[in-house]
Protein backbone atom coordinates (compact mmCIF):
# COMPACT_ATOMS: atom_id res chain seq x y z
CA UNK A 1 0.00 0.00 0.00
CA UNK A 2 1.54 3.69 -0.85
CA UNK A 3 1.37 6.71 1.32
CA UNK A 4 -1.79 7.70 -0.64
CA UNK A 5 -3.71 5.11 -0.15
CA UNK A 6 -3.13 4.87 3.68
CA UNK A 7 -4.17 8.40 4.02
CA UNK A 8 -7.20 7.60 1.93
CA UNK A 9 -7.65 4.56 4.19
CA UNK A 10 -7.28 7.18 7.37
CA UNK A 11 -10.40 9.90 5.53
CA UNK A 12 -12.58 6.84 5.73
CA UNK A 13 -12.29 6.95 9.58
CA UNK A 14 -13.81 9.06 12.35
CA UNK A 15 -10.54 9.81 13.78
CA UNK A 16 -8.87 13.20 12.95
CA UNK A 17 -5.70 12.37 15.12
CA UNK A 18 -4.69 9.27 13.45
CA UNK A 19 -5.35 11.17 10.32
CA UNK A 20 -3.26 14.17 10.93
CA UNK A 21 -0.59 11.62 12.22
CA UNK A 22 -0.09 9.93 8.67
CA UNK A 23 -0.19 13.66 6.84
CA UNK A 24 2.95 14.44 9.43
CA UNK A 25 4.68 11.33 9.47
CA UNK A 26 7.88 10.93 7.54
CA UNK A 27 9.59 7.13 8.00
CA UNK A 28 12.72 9.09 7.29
CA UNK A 29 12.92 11.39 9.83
CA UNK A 30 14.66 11.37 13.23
CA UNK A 31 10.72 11.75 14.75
CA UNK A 32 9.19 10.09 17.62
CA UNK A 33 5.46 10.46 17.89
CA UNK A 34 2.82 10.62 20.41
CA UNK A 35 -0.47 10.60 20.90
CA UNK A 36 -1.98 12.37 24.09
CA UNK A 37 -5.66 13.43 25.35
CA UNK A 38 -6.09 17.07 25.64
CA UNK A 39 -4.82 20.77 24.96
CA UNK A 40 -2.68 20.25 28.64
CA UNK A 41 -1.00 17.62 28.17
CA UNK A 42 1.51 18.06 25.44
CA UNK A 43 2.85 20.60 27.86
CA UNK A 44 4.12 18.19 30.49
CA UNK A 45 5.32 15.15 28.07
CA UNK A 46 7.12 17.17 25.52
CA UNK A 47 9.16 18.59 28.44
CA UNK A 48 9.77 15.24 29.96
CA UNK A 49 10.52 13.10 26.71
CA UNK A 50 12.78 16.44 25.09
CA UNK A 51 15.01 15.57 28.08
CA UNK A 52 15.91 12.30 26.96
CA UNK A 53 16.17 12.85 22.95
CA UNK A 54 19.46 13.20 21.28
CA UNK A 55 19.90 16.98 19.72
CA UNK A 56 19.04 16.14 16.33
CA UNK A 57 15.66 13.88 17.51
CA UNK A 58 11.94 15.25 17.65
CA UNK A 59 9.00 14.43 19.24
CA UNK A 60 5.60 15.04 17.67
CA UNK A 61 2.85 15.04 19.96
CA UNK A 62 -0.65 15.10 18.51
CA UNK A 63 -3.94 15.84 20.77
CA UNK A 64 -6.18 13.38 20.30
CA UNK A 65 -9.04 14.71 22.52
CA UNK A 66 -9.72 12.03 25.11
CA UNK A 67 -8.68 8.87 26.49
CA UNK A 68 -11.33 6.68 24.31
CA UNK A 69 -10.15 8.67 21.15
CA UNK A 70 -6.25 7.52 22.04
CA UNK A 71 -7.13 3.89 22.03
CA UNK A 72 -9.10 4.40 19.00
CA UNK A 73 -5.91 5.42 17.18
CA UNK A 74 -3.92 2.96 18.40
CA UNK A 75 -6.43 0.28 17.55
CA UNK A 76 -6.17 2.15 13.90
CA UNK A 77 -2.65 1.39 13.09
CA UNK A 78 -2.05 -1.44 11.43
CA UNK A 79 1.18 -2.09 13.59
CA UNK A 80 3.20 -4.20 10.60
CA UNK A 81 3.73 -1.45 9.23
CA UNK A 82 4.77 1.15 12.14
CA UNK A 83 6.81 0.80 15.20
CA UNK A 84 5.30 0.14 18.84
CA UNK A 85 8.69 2.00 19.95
CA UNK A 86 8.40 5.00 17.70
CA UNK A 87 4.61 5.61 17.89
CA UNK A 88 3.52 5.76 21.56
CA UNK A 89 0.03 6.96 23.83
CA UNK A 90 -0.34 8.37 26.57
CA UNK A 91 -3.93 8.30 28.78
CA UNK A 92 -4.99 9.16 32.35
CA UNK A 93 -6.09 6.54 34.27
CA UNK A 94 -9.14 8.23 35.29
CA UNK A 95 -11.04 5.74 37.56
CA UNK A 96 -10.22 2.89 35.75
CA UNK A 97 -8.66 1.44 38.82
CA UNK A 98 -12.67 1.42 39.96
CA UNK A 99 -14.56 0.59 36.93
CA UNK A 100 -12.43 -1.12 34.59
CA UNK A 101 -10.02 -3.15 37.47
CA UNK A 102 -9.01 -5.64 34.41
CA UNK A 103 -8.11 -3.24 31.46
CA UNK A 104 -4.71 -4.21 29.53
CA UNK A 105 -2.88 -2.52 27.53
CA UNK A 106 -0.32 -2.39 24.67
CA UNK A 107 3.50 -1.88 25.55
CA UNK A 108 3.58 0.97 23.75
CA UNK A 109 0.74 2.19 25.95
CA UNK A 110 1.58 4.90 28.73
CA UNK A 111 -1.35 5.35 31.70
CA UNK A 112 -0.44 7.39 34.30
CA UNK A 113 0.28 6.22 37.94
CA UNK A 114 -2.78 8.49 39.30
CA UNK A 115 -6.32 9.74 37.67
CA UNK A 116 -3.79 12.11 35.55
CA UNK A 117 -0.37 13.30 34.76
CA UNK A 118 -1.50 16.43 36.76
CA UNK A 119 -1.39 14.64 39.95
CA UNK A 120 2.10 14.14 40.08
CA UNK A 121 2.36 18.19 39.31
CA UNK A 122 0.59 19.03 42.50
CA UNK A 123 3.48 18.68 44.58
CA UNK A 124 5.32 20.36 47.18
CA UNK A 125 8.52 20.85 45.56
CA UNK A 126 6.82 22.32 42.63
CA UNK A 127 5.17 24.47 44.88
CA UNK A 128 8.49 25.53 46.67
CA UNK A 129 9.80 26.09 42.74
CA UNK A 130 6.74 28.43 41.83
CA UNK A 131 6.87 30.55 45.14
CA UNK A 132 10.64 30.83 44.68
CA UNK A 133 11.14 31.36 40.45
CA UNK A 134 7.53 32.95 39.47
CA UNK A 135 6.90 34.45 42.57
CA UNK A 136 10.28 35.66 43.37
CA UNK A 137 10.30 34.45 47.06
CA UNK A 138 14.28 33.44 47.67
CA UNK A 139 15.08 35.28 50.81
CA UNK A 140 13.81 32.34 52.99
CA UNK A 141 15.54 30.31 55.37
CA UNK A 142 15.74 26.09 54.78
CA UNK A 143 14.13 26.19 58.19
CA UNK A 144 11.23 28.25 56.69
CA UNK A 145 11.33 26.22 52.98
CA UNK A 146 10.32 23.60 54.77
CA UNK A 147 7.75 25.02 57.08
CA UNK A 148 6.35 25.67 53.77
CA UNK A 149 6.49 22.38 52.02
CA UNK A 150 4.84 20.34 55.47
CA UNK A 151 2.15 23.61 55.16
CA UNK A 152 1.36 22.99 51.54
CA UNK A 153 1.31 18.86 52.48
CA UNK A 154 -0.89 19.17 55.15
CA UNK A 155 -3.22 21.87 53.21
CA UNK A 156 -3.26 19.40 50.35
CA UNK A 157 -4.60 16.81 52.69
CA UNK A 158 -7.25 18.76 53.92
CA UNK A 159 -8.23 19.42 50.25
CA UNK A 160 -8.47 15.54 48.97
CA UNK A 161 -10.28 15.18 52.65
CA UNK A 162 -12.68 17.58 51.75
CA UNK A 163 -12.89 16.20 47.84
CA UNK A 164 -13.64 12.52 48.78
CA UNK A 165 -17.48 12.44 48.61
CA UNK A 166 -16.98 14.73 45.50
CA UNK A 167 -14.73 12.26 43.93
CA UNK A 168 -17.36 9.19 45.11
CA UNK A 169 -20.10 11.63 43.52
CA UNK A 170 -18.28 11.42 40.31
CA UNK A 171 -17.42 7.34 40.43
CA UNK A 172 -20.68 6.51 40.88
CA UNK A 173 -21.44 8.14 37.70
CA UNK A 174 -18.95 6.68 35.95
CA UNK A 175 -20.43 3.18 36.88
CA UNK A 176 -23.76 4.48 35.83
CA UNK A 177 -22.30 5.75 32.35
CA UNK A 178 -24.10 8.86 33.53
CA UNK A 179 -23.06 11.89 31.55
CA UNK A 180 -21.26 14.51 33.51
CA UNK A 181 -19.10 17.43 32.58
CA UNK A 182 -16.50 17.55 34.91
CA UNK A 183 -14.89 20.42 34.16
CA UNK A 184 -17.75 22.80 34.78
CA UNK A 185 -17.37 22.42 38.80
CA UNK A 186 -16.67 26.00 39.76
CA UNK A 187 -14.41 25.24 42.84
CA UNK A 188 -13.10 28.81 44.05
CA UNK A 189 -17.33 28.84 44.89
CA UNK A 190 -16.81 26.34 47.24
CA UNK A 191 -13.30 26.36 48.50
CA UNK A 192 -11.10 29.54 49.76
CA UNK A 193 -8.48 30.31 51.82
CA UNK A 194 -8.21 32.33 54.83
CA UNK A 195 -4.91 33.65 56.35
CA UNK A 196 -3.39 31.07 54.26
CA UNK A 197 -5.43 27.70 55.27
CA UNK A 198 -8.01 26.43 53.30
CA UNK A 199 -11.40 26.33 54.25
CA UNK A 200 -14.91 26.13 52.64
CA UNK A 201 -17.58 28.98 52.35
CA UNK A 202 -20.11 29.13 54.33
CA UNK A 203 -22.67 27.65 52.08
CA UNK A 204 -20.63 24.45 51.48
CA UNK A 205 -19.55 23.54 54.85
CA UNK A 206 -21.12 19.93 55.01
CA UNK A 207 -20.36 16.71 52.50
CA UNK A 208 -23.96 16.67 50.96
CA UNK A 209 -23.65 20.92 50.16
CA UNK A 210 -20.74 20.45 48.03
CA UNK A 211 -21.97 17.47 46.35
CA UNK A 212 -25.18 19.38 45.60
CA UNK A 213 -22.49 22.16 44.04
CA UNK A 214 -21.15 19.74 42.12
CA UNK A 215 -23.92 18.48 40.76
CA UNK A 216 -25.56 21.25 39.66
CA UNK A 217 -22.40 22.83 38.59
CA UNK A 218 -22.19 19.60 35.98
CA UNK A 219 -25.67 18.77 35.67
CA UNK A 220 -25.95 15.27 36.79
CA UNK A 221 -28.11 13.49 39.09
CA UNK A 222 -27.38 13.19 43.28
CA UNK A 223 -26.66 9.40 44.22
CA UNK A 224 -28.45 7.96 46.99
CA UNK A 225 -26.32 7.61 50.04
CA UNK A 226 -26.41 4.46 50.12
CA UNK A 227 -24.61 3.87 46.77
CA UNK A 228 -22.07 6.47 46.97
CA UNK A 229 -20.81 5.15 50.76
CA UNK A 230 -19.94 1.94 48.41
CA UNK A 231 -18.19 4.23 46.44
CA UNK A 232 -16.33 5.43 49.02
CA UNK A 233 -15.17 2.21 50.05
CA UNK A 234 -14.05 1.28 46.65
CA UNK A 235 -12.19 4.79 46.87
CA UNK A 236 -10.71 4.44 50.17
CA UNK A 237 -9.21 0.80 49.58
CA UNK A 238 -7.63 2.04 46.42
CA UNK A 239 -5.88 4.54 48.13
CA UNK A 240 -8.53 6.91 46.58
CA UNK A 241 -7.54 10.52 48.33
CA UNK A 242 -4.54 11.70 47.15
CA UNK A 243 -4.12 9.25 43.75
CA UNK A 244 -7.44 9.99 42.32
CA UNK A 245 -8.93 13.45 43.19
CA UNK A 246 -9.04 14.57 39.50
CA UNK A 247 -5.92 16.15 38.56
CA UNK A 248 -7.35 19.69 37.33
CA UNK A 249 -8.99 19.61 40.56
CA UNK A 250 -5.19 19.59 42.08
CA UNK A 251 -4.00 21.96 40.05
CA UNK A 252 -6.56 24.40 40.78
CA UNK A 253 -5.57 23.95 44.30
CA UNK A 254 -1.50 24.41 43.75
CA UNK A 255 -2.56 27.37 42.04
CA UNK A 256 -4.52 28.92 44.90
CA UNK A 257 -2.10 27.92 47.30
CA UNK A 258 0.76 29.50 45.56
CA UNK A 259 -0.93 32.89 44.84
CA UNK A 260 -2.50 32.76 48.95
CA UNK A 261 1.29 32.11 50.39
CA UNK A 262 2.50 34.85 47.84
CA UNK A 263 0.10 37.36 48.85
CA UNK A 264 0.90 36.77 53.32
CA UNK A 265 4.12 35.78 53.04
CA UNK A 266 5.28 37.97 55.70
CA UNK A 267 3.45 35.31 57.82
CA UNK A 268 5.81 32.55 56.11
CA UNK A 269 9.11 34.37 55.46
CA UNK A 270 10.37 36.72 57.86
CA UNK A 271 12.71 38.64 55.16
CA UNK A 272 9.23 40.02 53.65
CA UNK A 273 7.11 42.94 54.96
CA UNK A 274 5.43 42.61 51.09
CA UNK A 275 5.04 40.33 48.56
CA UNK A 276 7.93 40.78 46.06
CA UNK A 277 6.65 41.71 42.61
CA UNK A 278 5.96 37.96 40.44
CA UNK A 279 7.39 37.12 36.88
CA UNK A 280 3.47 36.42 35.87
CA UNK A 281 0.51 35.51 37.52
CA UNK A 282 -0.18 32.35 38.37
CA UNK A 283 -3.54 30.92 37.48
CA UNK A 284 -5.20 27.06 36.75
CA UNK A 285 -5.51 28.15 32.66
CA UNK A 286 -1.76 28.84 32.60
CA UNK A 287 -0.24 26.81 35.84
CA UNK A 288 0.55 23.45 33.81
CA UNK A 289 2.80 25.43 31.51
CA UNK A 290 4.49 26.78 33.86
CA UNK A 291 4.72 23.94 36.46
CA UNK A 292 5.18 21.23 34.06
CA UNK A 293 8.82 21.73 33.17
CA UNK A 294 9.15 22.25 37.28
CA UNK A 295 8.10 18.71 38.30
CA UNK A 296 9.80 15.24 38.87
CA UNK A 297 9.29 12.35 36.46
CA UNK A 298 6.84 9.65 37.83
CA UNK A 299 9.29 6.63 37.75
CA UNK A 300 6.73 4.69 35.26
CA UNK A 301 7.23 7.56 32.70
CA UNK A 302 10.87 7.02 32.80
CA UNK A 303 11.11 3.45 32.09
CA UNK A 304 8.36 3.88 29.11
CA UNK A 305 10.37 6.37 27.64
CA UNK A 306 13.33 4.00 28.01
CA UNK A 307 11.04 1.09 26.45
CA UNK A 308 9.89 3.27 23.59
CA UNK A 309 11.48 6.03 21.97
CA UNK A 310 14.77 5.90 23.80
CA UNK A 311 15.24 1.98 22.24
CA UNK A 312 13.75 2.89 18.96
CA UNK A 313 16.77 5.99 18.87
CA UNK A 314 19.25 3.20 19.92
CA UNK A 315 18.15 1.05 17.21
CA UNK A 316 17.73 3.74 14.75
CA UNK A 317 20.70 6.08 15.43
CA UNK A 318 22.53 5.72 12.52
């Protein structure tokens, strides 16, 4: 089969990434390519894999939407043809650790460790990084660093606390296959902080208020009690609090918490009587740009990246 006649192969499908893939790809060039959900996420894996590429090496990452439409592309390729360690996808495991306990996948198959790749972004360290290089906060002791870091840890546990019968809310749907639109929860209407710890207003100070928010915020039906305390069973033996809160609900928070510590940190650091001026504002449409290049590499990554594109460059180098 020529070029032409795969792309004319690829119109006949519903899938635009795969398409757009075969119009880019050259079997020639020193390319790796991936294939990731949404408009965050070629932030954070283009500046993880660009660490480990040779100079003269590129990665191509192509938004594919969501998680179903990146295992509809790879089940598109017809993989005698393509490599698994040049051509590689990367999903969110959502709470597939809940409803779909059993799912495989392909080698060439990346799913984060957590519900997304932003939940090992909301970190302390990358906290400490924002305060300090977009914030401008360096005059701090290591005494008061750390003050900071167990502050943002404990803050952060407070938060997936709080979130839990949110996140059970949300499970429960997805077992239903109830439609919900996630990203319409307006948070900063239920969560705040005061003098730098987090609390919630006044009109969402119990469980079944905030789940009430949510669901009116996305539009879904209330579960009974009944069937989301099974939920939160299911959440709390899989280690449900910190791993899968939804990671744009985490970043919203290490952007609040950032911007609340900037604005007192005369309480934190005792070198300010201000807040020093910031590089740029720090807010959850912009905060994965910024924090992405800023955080550690989940372990998992690593090694796929050694599977995949690092041993396709080995074998390819020439």
């Amino acid at each position: 089969m020529t070029m032409l006649e795969v792309h004319a192969a690829a119109l006949e499908t519903i899938n635009e990434a795969y398409h757009n893939f075969l119009l880019k790809y050259n079997r020639t060039k020193k390319m790796v390519y991936g294939f990731v959900e949404g408009k965050d996420d070629p932030s954070f894996y283009r500046s993880v894999i660009e660490r480990f590429l040779p100079d003269d090496w590129g990665i191509d990452l192509i938004r594919a939407g969501n998680r179903d439409k990146v295992l509809e592309v790879e089940r598109s390729f017809d993989w005698q043809r393509f490599s698994r360690e040049q051509i590689a996808f990367f999903i969110d495991r959502d709470l597939t650790k809940f409803t779909k306990a059993n799912e495989t996948y392909e080698q060439n198959i990346y799913v984060t460790d957590g519900y997304s790749i932003e939940n090992d972004i909301a970190t302390s360290d990358v906290a400490l990084r924002l305060l300090s290089e977009i914030h401008n906060i360096v005059d701090w002791t290591d005494d008061e660093r750390q003050a900071l870091a167990q502050h943002f840890n404990n803050q952060l546990d407070i938060f997936c606390e709080m979130m839990t019968p949110v996140m059970c809310q949300i499970l429960w749907w997805r077992v239903q296959g109830a439609s919900a639109n996630l990203n319409n929860l307006d948070l900063p209407s239920i969560f705040h902080f005061v003098e730098g710890s987090l609390t919630t207003r006044p009109e969402f100070n119990t469980e079944g208020l905030r789940i009430d928010r949510l669901c009116a915020c996305v539009g879904a039906a209330r579960a009974e009690d009944v069937d989301r305390d099974k939920m939160k069973l299911a959440f709390d033996e899989g280690q449900g609090p910190k791993k899968f809160v939804r990671g744009k609900y985490l970043i919203w928070f290490l952007a609040a918490f950032c911007n609340e510590v900037h604005k007192i940190i005369d309480v934190y650091v005792q070198a300010y009587s201000r807040p020093p001026k910031s590089k740029m504002s720090i807010s959850p449409g912009n905060i994965i740009i910024v924090a992405a290049p800023r955080a550690r590499i989940p372990a998992s990554l690593r090694n796929f990246i050694d599977k995949t594109f690092s041993q396709f460059i080995a074998t390819n180098a020439a």
